[in-house]
Protein backbone atom coordinates (compact mmCIF):
# COMPACT_ATOMS: atom_id res chain seq x y z
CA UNK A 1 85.97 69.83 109.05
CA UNK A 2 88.43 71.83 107.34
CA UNK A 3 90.22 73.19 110.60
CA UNK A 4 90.35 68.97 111.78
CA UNK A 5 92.51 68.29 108.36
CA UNK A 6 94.98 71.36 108.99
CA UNK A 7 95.34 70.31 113.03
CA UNK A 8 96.28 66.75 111.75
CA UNK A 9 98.65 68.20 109.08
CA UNK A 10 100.35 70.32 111.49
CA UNK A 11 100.00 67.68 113.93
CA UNK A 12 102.05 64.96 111.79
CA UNK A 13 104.64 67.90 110.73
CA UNK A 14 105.59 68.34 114.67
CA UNK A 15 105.82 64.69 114.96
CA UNK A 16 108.35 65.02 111.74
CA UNK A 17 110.32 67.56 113.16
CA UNK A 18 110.67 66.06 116.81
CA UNK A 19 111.55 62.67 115.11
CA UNK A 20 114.37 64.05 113.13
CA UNK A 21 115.11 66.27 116.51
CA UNK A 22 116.04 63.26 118.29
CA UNK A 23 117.91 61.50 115.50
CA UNK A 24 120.30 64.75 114.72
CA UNK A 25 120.52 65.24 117.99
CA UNK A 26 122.20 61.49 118.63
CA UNK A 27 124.98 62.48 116.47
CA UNK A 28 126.51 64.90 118.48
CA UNK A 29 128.74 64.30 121.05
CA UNK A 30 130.11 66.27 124.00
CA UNK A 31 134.14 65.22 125.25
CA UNK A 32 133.79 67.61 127.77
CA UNK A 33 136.01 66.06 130.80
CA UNK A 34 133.39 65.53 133.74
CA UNK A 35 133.49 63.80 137.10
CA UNK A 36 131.40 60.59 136.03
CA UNK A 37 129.76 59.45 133.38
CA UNK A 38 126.13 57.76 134.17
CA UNK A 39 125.61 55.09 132.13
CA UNK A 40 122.01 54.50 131.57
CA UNK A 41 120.56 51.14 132.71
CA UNK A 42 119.31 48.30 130.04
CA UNK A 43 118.44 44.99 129.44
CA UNK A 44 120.66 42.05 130.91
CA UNK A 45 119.78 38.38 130.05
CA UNK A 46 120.41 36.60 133.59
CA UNK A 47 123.74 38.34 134.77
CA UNK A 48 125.06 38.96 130.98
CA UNK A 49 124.65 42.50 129.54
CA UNK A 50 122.29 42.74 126.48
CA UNK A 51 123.64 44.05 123.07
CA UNK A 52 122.70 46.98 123.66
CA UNK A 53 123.39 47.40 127.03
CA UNK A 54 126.99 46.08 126.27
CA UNK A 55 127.21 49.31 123.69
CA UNK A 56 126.75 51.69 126.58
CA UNK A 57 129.16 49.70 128.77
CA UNK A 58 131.71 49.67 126.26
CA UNK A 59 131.55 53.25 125.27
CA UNK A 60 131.56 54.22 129.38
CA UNK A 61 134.39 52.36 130.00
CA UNK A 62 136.17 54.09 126.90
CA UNK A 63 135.57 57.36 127.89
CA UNK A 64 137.28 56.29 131.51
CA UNK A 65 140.28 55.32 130.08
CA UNK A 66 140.44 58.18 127.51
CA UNK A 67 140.43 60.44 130.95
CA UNK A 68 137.12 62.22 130.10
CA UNK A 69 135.16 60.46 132.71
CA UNK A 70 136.73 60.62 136.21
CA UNK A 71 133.94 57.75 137.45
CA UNK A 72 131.42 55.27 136.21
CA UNK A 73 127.82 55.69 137.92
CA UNK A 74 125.84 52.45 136.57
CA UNK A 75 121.89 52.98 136.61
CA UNK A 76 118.95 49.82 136.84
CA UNK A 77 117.28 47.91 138.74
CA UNK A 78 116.54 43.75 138.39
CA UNK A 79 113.92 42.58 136.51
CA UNK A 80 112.27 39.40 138.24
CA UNK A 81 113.70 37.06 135.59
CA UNK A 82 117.40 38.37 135.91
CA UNK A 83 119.47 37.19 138.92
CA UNK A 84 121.36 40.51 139.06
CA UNK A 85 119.92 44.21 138.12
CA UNK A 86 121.43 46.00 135.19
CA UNK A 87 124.09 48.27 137.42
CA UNK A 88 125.23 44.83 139.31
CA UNK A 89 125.70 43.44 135.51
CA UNK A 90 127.47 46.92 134.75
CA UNK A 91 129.69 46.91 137.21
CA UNK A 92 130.77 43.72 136.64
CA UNK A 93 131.97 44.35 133.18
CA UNK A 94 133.78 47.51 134.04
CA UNK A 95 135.54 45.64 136.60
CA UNK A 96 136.49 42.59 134.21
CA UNK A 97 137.81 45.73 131.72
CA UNK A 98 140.11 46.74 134.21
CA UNK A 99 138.35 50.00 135.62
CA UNK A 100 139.46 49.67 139.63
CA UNK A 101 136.22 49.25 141.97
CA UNK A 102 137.16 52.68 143.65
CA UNK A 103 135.99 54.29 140.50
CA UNK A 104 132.79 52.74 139.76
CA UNK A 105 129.42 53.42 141.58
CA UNK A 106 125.81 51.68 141.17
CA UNK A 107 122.33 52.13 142.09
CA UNK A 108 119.92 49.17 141.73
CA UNK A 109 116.39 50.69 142.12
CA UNK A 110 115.80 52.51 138.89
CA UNK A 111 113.28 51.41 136.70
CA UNK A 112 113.21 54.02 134.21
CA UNK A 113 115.57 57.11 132.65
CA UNK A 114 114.31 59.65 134.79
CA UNK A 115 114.87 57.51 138.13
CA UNK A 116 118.19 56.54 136.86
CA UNK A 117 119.38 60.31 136.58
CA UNK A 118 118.08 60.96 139.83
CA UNK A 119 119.24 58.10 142.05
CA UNK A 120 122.21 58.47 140.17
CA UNK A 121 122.92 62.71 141.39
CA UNK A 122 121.79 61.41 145.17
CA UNK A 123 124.34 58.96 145.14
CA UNK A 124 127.55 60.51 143.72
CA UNK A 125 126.63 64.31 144.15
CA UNK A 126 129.37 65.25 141.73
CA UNK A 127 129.05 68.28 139.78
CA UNK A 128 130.05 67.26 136.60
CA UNK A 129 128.06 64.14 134.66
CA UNK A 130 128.46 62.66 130.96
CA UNK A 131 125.09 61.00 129.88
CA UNK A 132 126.43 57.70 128.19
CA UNK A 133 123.33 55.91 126.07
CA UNK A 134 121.70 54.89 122.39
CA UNK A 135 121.92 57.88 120.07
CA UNK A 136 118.49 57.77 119.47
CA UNK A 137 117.54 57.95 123.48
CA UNK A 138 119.84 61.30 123.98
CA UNK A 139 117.90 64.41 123.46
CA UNK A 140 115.57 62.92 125.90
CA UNK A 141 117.95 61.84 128.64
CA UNK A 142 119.23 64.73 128.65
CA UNK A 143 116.42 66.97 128.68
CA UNK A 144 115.53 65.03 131.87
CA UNK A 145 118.92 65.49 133.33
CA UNK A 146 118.09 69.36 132.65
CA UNK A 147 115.06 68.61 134.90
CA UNK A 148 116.39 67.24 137.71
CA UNK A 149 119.31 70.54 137.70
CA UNK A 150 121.88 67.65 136.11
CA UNK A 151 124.91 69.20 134.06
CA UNK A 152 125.93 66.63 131.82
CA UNK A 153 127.07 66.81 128.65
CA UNK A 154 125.96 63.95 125.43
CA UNK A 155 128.18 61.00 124.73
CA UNK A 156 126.06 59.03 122.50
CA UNK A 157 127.47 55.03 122.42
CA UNK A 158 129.27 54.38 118.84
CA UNK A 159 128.34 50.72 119.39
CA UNK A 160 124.74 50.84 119.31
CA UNK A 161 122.82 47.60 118.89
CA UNK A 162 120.38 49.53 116.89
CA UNK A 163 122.43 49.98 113.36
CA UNK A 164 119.81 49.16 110.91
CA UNK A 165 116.19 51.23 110.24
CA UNK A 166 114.23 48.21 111.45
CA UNK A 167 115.87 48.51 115.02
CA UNK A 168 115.73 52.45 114.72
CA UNK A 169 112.37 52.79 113.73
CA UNK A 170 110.85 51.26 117.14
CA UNK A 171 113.31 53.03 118.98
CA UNK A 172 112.20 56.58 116.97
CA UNK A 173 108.78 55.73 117.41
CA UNK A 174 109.05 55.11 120.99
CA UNK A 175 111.42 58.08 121.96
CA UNK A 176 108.92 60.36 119.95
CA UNK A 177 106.17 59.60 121.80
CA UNK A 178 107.89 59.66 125.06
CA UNK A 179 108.46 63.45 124.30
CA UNK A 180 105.30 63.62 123.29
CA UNK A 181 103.83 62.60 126.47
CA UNK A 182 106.73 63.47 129.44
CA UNK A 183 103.95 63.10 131.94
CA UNK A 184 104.72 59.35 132.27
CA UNK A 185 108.36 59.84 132.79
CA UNK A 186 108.09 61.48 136.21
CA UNK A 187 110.06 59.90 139.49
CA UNK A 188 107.39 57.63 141.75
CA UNK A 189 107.48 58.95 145.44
């Protein structure tokens, strides 16, 4: 009984220190100059980006015209209640922001991160990548972009939806448990 108390102890302490992991690591960003940034797919309400899929977007199309991104890779498929997928809904706000179509690349099939790093790599095959996403979903995205042989560097949106602890914490919670259990991340196929 005594050994079952310390295991949940030192249980709850790596759940501490992998929480705070994630959240220190969101604050760091990489300006590295790279051939594309892939900006990771989220929720769009009909063909309208979500709040915080509208962070990412912004931030991506920032770094483009700051010259640290040389392209725009947008990542997500289409739920069956949206008329257009999340890189459709991407595109077209990069393109109403002035970024010419030459620049900008999308994939539609991705469901989750790990799908939109990879379909992301087979479609551009540049060497370079900046991971553009919610500070709190970094360390994660880009231990899968490790993964899959992806150099990228962190550019954690500024204009995250999430701003107070009562949109963090379900984030948090979520992301820890996702590196908890990586197992469920893996590409289908």
């Amino acid at each position: 009984m005594r050994y079952s108390k310390w295991l949940v102890v030192v249980g709850l302490c790596y759940v501490l220190l992998l929480s705070s992991s994630i959240v220190q690591f969101g604050k760091v960003t990489d300006n590295t100059p790279t051939n594309a940034a892939i900006v990771l797919g989220a929720a769009v309400f009909e063909d309208q980006p979500s709040p915080v899929f509208e962070g990412r977007l912004r931030h991506a199309v920032s770094l483009y015209k700051q010259g640290i991104v040389g392209a725009l890779i947008f990542t997500g498929g289409r739920s069956t209640e949206d008329s257009l997928a999340e890189a459709e809904v991407g595109m077209r706000y990069a393109l109403a922001q002035g970024v010419p179509r030459e620049v900008i690349y999308y994939e539609t099939t991705s469901k989750i991160t790990a799908e939109n790093l990879h379909y992301a790599k087979e479609l551009t095959h540049f060497s370079t990548y900046t991971i553009v996403s919610d500070p709190l979903h970094m360390k994660r995205a880009m231990h899968l972009a490790a993964q899959q042989g992806i150099v990228a560097y962190s550019s954690p949106t500024p204009y995250s939806a999430y701003q107070s602890w009562y949109t963090k914490l379900p984030f948090l919670l979520r992301e820890t448990v996702l590196s908890l259990f990586p197992v469920a991340q893996r590409i289908k196929g």
